[in-house]
N, C-alpha and C. Protein backbone atom coordinates (compact mmCIF):
# COMPACT_ATOMS: atom_id res chain seq x y z
N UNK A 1 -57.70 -73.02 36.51
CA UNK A 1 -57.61 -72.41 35.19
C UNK A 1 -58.12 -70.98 35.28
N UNK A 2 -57.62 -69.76 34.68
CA UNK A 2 -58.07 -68.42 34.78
C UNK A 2 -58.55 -68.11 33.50
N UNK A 3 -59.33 -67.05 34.12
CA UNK A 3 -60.23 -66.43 32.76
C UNK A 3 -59.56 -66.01 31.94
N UNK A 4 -60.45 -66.48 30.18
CA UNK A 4 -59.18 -66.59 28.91
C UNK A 4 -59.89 -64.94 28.79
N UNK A 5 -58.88 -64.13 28.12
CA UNK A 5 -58.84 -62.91 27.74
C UNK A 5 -58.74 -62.99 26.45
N UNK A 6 -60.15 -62.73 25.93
CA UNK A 6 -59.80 -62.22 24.25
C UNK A 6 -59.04 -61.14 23.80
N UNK A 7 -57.85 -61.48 23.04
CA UNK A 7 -57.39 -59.99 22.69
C UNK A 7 -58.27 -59.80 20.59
N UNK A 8 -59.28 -58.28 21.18
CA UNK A 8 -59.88 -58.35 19.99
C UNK A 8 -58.89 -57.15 18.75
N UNK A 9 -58.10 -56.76 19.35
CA UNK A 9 -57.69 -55.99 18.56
C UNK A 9 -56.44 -56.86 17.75
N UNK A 10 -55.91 -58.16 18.51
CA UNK A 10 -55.31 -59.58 17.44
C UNK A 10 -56.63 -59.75 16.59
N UNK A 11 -57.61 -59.89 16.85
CA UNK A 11 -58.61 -60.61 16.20
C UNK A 11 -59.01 -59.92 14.66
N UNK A 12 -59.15 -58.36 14.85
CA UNK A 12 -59.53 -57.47 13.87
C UNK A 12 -58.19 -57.05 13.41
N UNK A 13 -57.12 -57.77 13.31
CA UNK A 13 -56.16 -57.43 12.72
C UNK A 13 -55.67 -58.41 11.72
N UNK A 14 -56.08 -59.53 12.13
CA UNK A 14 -56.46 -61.07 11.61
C UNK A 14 -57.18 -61.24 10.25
N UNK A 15 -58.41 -60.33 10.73
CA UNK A 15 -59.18 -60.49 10.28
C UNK A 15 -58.97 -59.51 9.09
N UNK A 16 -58.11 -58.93 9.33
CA UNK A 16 -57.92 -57.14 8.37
C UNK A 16 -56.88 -57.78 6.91
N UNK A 17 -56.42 -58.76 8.18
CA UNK A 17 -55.23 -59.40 7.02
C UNK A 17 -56.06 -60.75 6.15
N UNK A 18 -56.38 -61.38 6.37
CA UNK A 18 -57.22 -62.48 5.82
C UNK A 18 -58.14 -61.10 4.19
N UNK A 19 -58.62 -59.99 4.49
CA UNK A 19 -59.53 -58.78 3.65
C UNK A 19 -57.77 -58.51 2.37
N UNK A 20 -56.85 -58.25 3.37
CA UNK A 20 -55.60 -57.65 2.21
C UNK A 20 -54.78 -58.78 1.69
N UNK A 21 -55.19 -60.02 1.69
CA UNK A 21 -54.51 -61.00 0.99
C UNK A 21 -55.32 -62.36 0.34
N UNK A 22 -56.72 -62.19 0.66
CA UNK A 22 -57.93 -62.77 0.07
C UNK A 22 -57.62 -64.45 0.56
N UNK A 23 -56.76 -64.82 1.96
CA UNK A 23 -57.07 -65.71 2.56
C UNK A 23 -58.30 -66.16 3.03
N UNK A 24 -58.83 -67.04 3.22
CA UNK A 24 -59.80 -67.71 3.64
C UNK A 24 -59.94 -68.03 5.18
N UNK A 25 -58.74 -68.06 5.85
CA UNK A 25 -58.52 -68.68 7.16
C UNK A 25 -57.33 -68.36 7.59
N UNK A 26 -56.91 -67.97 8.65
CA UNK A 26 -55.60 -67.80 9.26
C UNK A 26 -55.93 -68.29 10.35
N UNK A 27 -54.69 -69.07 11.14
CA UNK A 27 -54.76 -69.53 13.23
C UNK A 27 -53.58 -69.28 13.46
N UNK A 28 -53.57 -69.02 14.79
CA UNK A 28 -52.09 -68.92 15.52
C UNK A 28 -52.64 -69.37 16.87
N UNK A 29 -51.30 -69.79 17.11
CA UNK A 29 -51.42 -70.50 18.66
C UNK A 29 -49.90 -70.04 19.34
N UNK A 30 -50.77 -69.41 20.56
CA UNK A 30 -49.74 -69.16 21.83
C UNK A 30 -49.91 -70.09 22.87
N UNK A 31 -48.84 -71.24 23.08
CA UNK A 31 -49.21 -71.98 24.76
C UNK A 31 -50.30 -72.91 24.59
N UNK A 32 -51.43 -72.93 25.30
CA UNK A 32 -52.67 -73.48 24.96
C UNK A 32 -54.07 -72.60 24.48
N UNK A 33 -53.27 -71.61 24.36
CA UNK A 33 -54.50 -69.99 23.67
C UNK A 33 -54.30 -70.35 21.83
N UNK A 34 -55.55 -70.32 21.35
CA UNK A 34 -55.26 -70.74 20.25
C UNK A 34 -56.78 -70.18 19.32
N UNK A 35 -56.30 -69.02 18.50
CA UNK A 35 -56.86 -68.03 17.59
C UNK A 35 -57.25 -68.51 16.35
N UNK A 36 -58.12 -68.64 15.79
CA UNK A 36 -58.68 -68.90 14.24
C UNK A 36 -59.77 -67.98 13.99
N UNK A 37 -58.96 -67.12 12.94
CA UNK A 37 -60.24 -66.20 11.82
C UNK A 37 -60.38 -66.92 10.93
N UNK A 38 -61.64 -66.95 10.02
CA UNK A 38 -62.15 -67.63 9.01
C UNK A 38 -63.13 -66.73 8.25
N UNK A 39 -63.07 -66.41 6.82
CA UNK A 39 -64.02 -65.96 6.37
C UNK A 39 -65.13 -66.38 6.26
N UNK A 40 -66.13 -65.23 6.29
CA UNK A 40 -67.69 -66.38 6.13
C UNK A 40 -68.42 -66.06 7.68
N UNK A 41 -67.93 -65.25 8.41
CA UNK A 41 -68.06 -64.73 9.87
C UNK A 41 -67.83 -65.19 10.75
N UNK A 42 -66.98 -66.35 11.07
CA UNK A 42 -66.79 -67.05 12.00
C UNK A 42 -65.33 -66.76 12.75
N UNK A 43 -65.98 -66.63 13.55
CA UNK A 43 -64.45 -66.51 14.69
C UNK A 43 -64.32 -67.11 15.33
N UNK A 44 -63.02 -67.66 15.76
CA UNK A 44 -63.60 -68.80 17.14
C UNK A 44 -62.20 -68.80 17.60
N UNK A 45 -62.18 -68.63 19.12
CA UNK A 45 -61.26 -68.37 20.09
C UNK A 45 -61.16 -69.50 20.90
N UNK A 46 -60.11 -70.28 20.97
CA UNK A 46 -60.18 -71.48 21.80
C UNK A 46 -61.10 -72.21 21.63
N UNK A 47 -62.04 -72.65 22.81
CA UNK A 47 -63.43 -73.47 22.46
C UNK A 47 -64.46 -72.79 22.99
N UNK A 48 -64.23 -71.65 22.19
CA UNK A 48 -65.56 -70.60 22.60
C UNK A 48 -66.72 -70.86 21.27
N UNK A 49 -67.34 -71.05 22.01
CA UNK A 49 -68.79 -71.21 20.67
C UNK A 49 -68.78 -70.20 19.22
N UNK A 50 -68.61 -70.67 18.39
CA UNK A 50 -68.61 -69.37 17.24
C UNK A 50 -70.02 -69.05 17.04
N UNK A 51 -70.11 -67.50 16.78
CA UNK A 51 -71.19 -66.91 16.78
C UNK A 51 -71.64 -66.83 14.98
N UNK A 52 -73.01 -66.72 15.30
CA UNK A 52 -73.52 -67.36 13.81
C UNK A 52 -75.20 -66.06 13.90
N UNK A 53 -75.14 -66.27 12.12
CA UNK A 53 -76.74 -64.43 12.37
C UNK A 53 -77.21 -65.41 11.30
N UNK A 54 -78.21 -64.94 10.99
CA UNK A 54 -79.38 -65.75 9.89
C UNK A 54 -79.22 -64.14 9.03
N UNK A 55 -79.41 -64.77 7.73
CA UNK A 55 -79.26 -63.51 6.57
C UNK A 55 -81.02 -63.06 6.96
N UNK A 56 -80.94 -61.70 6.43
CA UNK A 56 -82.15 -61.12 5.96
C UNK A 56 -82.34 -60.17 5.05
N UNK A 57 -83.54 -60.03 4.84
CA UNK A 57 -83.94 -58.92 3.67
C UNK A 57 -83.26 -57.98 4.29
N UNK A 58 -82.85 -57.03 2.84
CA UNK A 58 -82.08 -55.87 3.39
C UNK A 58 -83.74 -54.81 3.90
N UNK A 59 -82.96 -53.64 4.18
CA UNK A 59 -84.15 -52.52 4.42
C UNK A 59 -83.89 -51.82 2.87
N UNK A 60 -85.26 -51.25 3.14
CA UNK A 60 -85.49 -50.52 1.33
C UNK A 60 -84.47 -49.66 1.18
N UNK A 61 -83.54 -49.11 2.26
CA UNK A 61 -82.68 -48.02 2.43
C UNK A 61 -81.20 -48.99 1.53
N UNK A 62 -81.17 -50.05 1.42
CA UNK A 62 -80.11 -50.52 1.08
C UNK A 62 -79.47 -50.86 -0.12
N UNK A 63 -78.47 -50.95 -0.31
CA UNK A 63 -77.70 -51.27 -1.56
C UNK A 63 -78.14 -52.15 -2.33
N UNK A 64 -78.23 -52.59 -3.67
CA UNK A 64 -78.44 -53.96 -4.58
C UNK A 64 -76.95 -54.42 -4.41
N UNK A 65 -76.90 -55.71 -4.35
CA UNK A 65 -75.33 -56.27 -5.01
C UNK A 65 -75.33 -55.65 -6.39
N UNK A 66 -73.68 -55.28 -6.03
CA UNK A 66 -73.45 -54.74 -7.12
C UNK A 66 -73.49 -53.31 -7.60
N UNK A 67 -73.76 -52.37 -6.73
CA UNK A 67 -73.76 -50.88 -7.48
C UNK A 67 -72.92 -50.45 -6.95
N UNK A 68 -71.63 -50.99 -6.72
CA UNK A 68 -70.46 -50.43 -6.54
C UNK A 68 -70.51 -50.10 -4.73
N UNK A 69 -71.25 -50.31 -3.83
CA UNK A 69 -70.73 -49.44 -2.66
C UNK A 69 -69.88 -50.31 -1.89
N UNK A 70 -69.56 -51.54 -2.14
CA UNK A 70 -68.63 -52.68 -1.57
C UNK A 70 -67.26 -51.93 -1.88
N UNK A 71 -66.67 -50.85 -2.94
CA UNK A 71 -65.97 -50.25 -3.27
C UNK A 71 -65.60 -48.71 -2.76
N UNK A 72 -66.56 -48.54 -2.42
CA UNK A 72 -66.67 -47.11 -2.18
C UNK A 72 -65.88 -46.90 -0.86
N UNK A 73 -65.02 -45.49 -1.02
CA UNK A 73 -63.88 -45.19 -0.10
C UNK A 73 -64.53 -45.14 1.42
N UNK A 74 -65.53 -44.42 1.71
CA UNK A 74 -66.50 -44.25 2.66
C UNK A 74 -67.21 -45.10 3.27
N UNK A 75 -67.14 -46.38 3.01
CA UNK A 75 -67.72 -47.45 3.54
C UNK A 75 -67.41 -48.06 4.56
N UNK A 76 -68.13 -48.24 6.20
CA UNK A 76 -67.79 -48.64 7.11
C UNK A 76 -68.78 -49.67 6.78
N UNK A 77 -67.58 -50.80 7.21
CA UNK A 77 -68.29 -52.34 7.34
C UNK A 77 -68.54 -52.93 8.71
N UNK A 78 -68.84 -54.22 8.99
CA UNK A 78 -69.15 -54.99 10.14
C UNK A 78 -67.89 -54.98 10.61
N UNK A 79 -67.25 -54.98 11.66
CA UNK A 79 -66.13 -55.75 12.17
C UNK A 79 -66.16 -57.13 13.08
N UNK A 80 -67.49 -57.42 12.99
CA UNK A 80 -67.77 -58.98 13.34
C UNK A 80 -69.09 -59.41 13.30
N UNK A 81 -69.70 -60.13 13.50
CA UNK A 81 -70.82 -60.77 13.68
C UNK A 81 -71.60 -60.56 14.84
N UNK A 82 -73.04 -59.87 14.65
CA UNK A 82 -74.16 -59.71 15.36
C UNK A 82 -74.84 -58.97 15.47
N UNK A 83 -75.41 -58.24 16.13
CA UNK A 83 -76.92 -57.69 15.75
C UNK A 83 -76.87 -56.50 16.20
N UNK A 84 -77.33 -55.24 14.83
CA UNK A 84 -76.98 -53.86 14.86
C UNK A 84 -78.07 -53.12 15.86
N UNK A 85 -77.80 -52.18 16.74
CA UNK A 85 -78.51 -51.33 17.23
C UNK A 85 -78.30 -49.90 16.59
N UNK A 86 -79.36 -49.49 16.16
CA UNK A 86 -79.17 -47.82 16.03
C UNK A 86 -78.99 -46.79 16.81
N UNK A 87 -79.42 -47.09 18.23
CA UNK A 87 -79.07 -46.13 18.83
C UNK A 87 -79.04 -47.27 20.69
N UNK A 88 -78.77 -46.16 21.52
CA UNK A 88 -78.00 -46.40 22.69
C UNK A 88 -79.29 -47.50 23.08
N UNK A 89 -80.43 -47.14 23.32
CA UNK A 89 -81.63 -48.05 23.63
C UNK A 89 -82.84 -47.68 23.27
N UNK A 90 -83.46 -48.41 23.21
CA UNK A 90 -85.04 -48.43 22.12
C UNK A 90 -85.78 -47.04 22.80
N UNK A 91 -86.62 -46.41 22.06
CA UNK A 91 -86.95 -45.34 22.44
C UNK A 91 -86.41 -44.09 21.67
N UNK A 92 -85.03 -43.73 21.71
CA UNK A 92 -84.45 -42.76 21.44
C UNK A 92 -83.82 -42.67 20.10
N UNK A 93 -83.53 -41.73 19.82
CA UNK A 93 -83.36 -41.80 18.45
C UNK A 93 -82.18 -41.89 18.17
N UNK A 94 -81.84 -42.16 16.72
CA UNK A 94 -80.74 -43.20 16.46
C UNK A 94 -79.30 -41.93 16.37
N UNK A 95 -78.15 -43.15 17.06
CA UNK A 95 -76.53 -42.11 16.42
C UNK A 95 -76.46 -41.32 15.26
N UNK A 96 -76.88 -41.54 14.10
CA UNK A 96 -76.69 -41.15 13.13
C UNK A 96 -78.03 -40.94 12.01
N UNK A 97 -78.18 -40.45 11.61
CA UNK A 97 -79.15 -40.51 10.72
C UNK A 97 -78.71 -39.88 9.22
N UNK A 98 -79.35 -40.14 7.93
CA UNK A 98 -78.58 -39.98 6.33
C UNK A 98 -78.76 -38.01 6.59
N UNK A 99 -77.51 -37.94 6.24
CA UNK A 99 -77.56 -36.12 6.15
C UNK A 99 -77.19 -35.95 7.31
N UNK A 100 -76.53 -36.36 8.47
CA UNK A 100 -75.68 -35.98 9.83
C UNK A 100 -73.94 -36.18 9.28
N UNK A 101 -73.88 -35.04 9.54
CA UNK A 101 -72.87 -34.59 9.88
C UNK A 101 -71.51 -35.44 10.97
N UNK A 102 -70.78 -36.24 10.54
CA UNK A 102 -70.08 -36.97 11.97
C UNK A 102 -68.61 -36.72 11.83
N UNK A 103 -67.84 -36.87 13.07
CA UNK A 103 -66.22 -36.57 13.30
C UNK A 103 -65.93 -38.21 13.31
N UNK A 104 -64.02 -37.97 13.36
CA UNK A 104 -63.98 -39.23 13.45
C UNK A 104 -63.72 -39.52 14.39
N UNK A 105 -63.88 -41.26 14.80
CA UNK A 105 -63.98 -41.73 16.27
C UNK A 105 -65.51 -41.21 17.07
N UNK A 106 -66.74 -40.62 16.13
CA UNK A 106 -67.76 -40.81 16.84
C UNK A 106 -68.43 -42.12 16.90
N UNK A 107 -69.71 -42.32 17.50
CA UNK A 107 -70.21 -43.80 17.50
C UNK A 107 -71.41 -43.23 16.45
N UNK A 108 -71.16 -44.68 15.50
CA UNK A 108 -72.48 -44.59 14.75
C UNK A 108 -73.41 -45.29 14.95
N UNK A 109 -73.20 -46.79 15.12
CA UNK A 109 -73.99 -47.49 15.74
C UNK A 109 -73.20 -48.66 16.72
N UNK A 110 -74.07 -49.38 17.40
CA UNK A 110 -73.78 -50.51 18.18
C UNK A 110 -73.59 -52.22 17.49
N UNK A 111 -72.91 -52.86 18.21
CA UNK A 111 -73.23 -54.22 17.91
C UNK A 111 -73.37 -55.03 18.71
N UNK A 112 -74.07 -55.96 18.59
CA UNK A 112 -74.19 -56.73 19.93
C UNK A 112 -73.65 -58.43 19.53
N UNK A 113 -72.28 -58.53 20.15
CA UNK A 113 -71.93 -59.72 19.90
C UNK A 113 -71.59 -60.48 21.24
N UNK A 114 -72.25 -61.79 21.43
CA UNK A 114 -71.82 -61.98 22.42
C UNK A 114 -72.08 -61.70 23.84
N UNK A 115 -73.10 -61.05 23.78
CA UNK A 115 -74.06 -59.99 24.80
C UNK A 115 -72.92 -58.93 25.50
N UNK A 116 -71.60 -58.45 24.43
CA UNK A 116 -71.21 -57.26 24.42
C UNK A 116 -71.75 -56.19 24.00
N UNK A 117 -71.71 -54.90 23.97
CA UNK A 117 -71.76 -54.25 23.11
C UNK A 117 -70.74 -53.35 22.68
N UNK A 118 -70.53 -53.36 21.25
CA UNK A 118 -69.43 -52.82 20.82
C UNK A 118 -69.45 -51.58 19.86
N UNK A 119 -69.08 -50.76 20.48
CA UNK A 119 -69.35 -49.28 19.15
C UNK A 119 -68.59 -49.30 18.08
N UNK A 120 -69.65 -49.26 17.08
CA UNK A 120 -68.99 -48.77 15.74
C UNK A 120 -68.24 -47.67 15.43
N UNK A 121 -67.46 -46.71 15.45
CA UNK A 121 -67.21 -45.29 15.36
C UNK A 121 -67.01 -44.60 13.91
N UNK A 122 -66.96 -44.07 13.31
CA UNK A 122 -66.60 -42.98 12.25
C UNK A 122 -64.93 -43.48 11.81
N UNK A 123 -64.72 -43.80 11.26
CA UNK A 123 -63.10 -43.94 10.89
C UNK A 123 -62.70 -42.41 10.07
N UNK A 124 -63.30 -41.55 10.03
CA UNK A 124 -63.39 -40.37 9.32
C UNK A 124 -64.40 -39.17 9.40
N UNK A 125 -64.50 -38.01 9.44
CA UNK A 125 -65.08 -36.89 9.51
C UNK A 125 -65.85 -37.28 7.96
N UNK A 126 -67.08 -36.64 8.16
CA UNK A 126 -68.04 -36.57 6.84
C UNK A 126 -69.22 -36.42 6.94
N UNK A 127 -70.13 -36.83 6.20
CA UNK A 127 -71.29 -37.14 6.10
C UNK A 127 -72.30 -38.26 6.01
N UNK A 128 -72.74 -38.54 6.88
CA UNK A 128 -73.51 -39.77 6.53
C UNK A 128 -74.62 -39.81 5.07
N UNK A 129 -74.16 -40.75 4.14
CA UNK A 129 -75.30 -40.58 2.76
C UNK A 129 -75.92 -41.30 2.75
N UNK A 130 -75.88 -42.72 3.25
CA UNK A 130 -76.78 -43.98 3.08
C UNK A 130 -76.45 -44.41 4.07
N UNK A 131 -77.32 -45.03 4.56
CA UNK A 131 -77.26 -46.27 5.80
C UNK A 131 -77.90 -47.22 4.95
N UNK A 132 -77.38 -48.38 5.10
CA UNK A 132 -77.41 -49.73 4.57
C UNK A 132 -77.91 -50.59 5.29
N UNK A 133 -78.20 -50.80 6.95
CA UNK A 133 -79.06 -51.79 7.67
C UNK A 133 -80.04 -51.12 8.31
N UNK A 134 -80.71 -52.04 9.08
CA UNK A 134 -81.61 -51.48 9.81
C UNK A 134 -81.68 -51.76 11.35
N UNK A 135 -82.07 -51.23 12.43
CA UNK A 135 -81.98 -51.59 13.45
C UNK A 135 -82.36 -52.90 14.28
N UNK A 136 -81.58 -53.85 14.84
CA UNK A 136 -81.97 -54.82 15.33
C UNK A 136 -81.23 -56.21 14.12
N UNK A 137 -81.22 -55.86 13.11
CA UNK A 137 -80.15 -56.41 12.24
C UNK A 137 -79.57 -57.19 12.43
N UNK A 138 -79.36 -58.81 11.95
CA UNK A 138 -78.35 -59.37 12.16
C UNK A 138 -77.39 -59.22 11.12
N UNK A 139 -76.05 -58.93 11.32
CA UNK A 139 -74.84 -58.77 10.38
C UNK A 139 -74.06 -59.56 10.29
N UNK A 140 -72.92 -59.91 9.11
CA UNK A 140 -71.71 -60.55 8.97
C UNK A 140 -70.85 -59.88 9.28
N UNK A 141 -69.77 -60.85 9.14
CA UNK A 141 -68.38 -59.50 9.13
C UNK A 141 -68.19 -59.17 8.02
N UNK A 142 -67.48 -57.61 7.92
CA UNK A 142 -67.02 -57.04 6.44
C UNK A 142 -68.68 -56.68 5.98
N UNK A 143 -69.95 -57.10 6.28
CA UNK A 143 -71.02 -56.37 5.86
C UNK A 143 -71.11 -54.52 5.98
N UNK A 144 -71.70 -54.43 4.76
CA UNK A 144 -71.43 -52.72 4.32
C UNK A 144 -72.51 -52.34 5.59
N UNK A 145 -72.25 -51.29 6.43
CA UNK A 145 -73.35 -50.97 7.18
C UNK A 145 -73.71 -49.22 6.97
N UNK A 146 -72.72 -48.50 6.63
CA UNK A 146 -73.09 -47.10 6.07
C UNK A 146 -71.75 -46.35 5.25
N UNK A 147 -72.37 -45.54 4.67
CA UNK A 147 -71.27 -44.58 3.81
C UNK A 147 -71.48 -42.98 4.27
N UNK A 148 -69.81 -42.65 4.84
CA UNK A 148 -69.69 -41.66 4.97
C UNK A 148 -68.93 -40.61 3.62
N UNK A 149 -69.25 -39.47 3.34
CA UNK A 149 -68.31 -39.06 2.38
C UNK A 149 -68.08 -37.86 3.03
């Protein structure tokens, strides 16, 4: 048997579609490769373990439910489940900070899913105004993590 290859860019497209049609769950199956997104953060690829975060207090830096930034045009969210780094490694100071200046396709922060790590980037030139987590963070998917304007 050969090593299964996640394709994540099926996955976050899945997952993009499940956000623009307020499904709950979508699967597809190729052969014996067989894909299920599910809202609620769970992904699960074949019989790969789905990855799971424990909620926490937000940081004082963060949103209340409800004041609109779940709306807001500028809002980069989670694109999966696991635990935010602010910057490249402990010590140094973080990608981004509120009042930086960013292009798009820079990295704002990290995620660590899976003992990957995966960069967040800028989907847009702007400004960083709020950061919404804090470093070391466990996240959902679709969780608000900063607003650029």
């Amino acid at each position: 048997m050969g090593k299964l290859t996640v394709d994540k860019a099926l996955i976050r497209e899945l997952a993009a579609l499940l956000d623009e049609t307020g499904l709950t769950e979508i699967e597809i199956a190729d052969d014996d490769v067989r894909i299920r997104v599910a809202r609620g953060g769970s992904v699960v690829q074949a019989a790969a373990p789905a990855a799971s975060a424990a909620s926490t207090a937000a940081p004082a830096a963060a949103a209340p439910a409800g004041d609109g930034v779940h709306g807001h045009p500028g809002l980069v969210t989670s694109p999966m489940v696991g635990t935010v780094y602010t910057s490249a490694e402990p010590g140094i100071p973080p990608f981004v900070r509120v009042g930086d200046k960013v292009t798009a396709g820079q990295t704002l922060l990290i995620i660590e899913a899976m003992k990957t790590m995966n960069p967040v980037t800028a989907p847009k030139a702007g400004t960083v105004t709020r950061i919404l987590i804090s470093n070391e963070q466990p996240v959902e998917y679709g969780e608000p993590l900063l607003i650029i304007e």
